[in-house]
Protein backbone atom coordinates (compact mmCIF):
# COMPACT_ATOMS: atom_id res chain seq x y z
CA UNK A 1 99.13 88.64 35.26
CA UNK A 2 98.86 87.11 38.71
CA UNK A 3 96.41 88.36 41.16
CA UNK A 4 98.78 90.22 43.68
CA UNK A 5 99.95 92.58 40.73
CA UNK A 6 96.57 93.69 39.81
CA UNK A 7 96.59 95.88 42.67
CA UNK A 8 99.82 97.37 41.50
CA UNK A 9 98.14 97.61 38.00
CA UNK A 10 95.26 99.33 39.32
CA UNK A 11 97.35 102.05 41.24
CA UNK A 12 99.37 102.86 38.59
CA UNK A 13 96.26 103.33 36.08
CA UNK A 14 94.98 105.76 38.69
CA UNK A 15 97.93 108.00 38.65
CA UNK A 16 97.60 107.66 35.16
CA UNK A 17 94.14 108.85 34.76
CA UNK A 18 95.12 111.63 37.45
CA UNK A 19 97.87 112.88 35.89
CA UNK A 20 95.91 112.47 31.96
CA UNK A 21 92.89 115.26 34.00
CA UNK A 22 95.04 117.61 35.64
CA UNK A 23 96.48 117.88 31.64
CA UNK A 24 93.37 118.38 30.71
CA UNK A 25 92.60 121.32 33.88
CA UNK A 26 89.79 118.68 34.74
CA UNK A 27 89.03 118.15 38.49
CA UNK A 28 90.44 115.05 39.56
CA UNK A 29 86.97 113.30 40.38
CA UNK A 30 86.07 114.00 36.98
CA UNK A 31 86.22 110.68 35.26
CA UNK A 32 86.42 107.26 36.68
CA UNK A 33 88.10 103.96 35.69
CA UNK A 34 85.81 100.73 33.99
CA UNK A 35 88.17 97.78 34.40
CA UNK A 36 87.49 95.65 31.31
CA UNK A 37 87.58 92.14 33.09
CA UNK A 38 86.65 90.37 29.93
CA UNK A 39 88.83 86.80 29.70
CA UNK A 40 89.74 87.35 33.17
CA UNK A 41 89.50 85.21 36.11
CA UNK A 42 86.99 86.38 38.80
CA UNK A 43 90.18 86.12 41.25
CA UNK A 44 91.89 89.21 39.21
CA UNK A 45 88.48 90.75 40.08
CA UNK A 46 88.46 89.94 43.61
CA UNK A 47 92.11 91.71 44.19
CA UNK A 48 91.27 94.69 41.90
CA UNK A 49 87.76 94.90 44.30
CA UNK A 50 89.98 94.55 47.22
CA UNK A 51 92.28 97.71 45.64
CA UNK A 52 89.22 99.45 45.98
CA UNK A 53 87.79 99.29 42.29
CA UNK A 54 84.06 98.75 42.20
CA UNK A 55 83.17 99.45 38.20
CA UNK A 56 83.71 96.47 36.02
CA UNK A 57 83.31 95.91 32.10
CA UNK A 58 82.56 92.60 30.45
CA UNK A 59 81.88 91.71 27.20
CA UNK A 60 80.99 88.04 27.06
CA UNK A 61 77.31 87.65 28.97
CA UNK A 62 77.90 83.86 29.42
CA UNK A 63 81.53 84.42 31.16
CA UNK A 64 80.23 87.41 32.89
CA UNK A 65 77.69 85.70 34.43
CA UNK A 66 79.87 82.63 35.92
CA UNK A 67 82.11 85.27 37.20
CA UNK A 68 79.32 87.36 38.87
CA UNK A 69 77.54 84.04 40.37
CA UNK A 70 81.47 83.27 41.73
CA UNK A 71 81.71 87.08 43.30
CA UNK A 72 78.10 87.25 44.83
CA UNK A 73 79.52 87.90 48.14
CA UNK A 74 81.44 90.83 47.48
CA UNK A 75 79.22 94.10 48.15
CA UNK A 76 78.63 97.58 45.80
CA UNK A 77 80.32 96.07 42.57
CA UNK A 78 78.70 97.64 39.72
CA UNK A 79 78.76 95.54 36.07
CA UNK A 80 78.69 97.05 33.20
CA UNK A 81 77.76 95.04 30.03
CA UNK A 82 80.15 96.71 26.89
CA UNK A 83 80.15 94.46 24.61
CA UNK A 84 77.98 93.70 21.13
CA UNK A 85 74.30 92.64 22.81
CA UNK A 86 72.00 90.63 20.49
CA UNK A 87 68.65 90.60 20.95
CA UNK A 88 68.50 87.11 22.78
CA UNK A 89 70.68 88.09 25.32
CA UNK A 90 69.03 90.74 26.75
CA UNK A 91 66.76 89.41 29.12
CA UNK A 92 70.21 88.40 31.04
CA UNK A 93 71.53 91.73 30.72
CA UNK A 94 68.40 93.55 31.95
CA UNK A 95 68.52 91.63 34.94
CA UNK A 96 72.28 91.01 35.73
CA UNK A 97 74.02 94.53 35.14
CA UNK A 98 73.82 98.08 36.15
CA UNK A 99 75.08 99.48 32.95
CA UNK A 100 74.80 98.94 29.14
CA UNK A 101 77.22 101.16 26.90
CA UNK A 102 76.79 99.27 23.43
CA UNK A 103 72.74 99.58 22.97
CA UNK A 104 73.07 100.60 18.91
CA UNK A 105 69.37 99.51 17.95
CA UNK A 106 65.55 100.66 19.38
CA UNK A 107 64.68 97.04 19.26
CA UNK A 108 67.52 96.18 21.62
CA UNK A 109 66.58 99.23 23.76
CA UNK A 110 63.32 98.30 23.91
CA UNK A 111 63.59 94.64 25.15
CA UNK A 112 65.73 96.03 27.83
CA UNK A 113 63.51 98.53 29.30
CA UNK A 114 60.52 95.30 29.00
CA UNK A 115 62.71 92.29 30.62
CA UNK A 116 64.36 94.96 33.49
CA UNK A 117 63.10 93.89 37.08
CA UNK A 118 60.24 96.37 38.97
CA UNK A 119 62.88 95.86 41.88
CA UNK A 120 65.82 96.52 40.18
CA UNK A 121 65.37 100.33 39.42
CA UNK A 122 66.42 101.58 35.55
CA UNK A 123 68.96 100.66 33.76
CA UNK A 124 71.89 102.94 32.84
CA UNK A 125 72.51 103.25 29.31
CA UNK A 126 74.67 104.51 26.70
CA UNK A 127 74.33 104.91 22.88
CA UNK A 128 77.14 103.03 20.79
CA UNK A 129 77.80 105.95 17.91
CA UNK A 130 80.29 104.38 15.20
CA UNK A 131 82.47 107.60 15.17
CA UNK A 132 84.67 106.33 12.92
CA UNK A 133 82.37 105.17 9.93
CA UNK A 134 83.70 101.56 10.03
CA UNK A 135 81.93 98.92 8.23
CA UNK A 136 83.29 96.78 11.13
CA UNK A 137 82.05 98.51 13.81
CA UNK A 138 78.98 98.14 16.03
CA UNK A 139 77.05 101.87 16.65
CA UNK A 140 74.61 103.71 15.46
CA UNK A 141 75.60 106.45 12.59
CA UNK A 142 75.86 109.78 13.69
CA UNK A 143 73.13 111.38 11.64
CA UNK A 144 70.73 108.49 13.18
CA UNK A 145 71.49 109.30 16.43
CA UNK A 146 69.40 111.65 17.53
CA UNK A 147 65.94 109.84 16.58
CA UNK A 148 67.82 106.77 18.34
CA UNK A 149 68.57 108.97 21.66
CA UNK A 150 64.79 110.77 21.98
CA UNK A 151 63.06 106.74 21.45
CA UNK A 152 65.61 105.39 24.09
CA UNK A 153 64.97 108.27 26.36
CA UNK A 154 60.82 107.99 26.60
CA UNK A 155 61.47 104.15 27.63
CA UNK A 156 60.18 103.42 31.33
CA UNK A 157 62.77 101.30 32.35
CA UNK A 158 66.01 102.90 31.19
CA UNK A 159 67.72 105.92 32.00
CA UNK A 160 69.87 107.51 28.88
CA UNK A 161 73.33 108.60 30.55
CA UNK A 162 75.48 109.47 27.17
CA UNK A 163 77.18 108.01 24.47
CA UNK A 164 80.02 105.87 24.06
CA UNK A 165 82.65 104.83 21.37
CA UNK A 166 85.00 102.69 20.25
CA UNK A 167 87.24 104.35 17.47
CA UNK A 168 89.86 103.37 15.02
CA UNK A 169 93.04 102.59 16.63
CA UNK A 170 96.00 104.91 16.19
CA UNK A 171 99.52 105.99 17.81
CA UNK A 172 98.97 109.51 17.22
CA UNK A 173 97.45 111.44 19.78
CA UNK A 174 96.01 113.86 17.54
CA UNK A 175 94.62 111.12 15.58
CA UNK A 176 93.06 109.58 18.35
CA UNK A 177 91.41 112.85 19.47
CA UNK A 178 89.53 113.57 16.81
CA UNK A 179 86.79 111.14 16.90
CA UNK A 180 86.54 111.29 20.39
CA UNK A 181 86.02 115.01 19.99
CA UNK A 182 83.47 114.16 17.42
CA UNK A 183 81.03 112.20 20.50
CA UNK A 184 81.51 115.08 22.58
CA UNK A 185 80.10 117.33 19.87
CA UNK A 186 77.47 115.07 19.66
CA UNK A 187 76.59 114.63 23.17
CA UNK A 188 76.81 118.33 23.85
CA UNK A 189 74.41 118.70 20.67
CA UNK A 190 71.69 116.42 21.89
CA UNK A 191 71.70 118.21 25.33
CA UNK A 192 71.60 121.41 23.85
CA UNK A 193 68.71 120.87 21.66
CA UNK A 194 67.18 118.62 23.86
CA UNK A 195 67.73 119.97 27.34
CA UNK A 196 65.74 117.35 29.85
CA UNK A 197 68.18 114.40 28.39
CA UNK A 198 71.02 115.93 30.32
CA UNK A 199 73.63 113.23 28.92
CA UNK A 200 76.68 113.47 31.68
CA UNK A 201 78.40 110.35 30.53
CA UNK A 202 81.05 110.09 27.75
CA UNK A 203 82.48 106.20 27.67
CA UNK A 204 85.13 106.58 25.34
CA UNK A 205 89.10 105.66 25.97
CA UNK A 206 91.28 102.68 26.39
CA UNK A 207 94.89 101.77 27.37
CA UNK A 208 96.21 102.95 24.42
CA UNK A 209 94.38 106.23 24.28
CA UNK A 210 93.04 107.23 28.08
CA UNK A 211 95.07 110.40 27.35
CA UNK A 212 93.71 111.09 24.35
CA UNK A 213 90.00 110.63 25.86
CA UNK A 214 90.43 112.90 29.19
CA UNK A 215 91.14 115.74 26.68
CA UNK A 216 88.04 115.23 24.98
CA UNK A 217 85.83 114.57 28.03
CA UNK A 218 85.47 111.43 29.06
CA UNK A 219 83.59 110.04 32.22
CA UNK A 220 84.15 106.74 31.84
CA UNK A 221 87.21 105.40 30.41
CA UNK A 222 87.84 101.65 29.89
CA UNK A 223 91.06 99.91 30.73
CA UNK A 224 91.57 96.05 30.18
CA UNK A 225 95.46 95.84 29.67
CA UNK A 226 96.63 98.17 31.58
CA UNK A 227 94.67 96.86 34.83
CA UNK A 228 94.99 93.23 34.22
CA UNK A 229 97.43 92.95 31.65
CA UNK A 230 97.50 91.24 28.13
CA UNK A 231 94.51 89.64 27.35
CA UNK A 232 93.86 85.43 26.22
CA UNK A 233 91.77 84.81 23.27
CA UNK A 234 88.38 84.45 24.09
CA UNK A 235 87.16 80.66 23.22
C-alpha cells in the first residue's frame, strides 16, 4: 500500500472500531487501535504517526529495531513487542519497547524484569493464554495461568496489565466470540480472586474479527491489514 493511503487506512479503521463500541454500548474511548507494522516499511509508519497513531505492534525484534533506529526522531511512539519472544531476545526487548503481549513462560518474564533499564520505568505486560487449545499456538494453558499471572506480578520490573490472545481463525462471528469471551472470563477471574492485580487490558482482535473482540471487551485490538494493507512474507 503506498504511504499516502495509510492515512486513509487508518481513518477508516477508526470509524470502524467506533462504530464496532457503540454496538457493543461501550464508550467510545474504550479501546484503542495497535497497528501491526510487522513487514512494513518505517515510511508506512511515519504517515500512520503523522495520522495521529502513536501505538505500534511488531513482531520481528531484528526488523523492529532497524525501523525504530530509522524513526528516532519522531516523539511519544509507543512499541509494542507481539510476537513469539525467545529467551535470547529479551535483553533487546526489555530495553527497546514499552509493551510485551506474548510473555507465555516465568523464565521469559523473569529475564525481562532483570535486563529492563533503572531509567526506563516497568515494562507493560500481557500474558499470551492459548484460548483455543492449539498445538500450534504460543500461550500459556488456561488452567496454568493463574500461577503464571501471581509469579509475573511480584516481579520488580514489570507491571502485569492483562491478557492477550490470538485464536483460531473463523468467518463466523459467533465463532469468533467465543474464545475471546473465554480471556475475558479469565481476566475478570484473576481480578476477582486476586484483587491488587487489577488487569485492565484485554489484547485480543484483528482485521478479521475487531467486531467480534469489542463485544467481548477488548482494550487493545490489533490491526495489520486493515491499516497497512496485505502483508509480504517475512524473509
Amino acid at each position: 500500500m503506498p504511504d499516502a493511503q495509510v492515512s486513509e487506512s487508518l481513518s477508516r479503521a477508526r470509524r470502524r472500531l467506533a462504530a464496532a463500541l457503540e454496538r457493543a454500548q461501550r464508550p467510545d474511548d474504550d479501546a484503542q487501535l495497535l497497528a501491526v507494522s510487522k513487514t512494513k516499511p518505517a515510511g508506512a509508519i511515519r504517515e500512520a504517526y503523522h495520522a495521529g497513531q502513536r501505538d505500534f505492534g511488531e513482531n520481528y525484534l531484528q526488523e523492529a529495531l532497524d525501523k525504530q533506529a530509522e524513526l528516532a526522531d519522531l516523539d511519544a511512539i509507543v512499541w509494542h513487542f507481539i510476537g513469539p519472544l525467545q529467551s535470547n531476545k529479551t535483553r533487546a526487548v526489555a530495553e527497546h519497547f514499552t509493551w510485551v503481549h506474548s510473555v507465555d513462560r516465568l523464565k521469559v518474564a523473569r529475564r525481562l524484569s532483570e535486563q529492563r533499564p533503572a531509567d526506563h520505568g516497568p515494562l507493560n505486560v500481557c500474558l499470551q493464554v492459548n484460548v483455543s487449545g492449539e498445538s500450534s499456538k504460543s500461550g500459556v494453558a488456561p488452567e496454568e495461568l493463574e500461577s503464571l499471572a501471581l509469579a509475573v506480578a511480584d516481579l520488580p520490573n514489570l507491571t502485569l496489565r492483562g491478557l492477550m490472545a490470538i485464536p483460531a481463525p473463523s468467518d463466523d462471528l459467533e465463532a469468533q466470540r467465543r474464545p475471546l469471551a473465554h480471556l475475558r472470563r479469565l481476566r475478570d477471574t484473576l481480578n476477582a480472586r486476586h484483587p491488587s492485580l487489577a488487569l485492565d487490558t484485554l489484547s485480543m482482535g484483528m482485521s478479521d474479527d475487531l467486531e467480534a473482540a469489542v463485544l467481548e471487551g477488548a482494550t487493545l485490538v490489533r490491526l495489520g491489514t486493515a491499516i497497512f494493507g496485505a502483508r509480504a512474507p517475512h524473509p
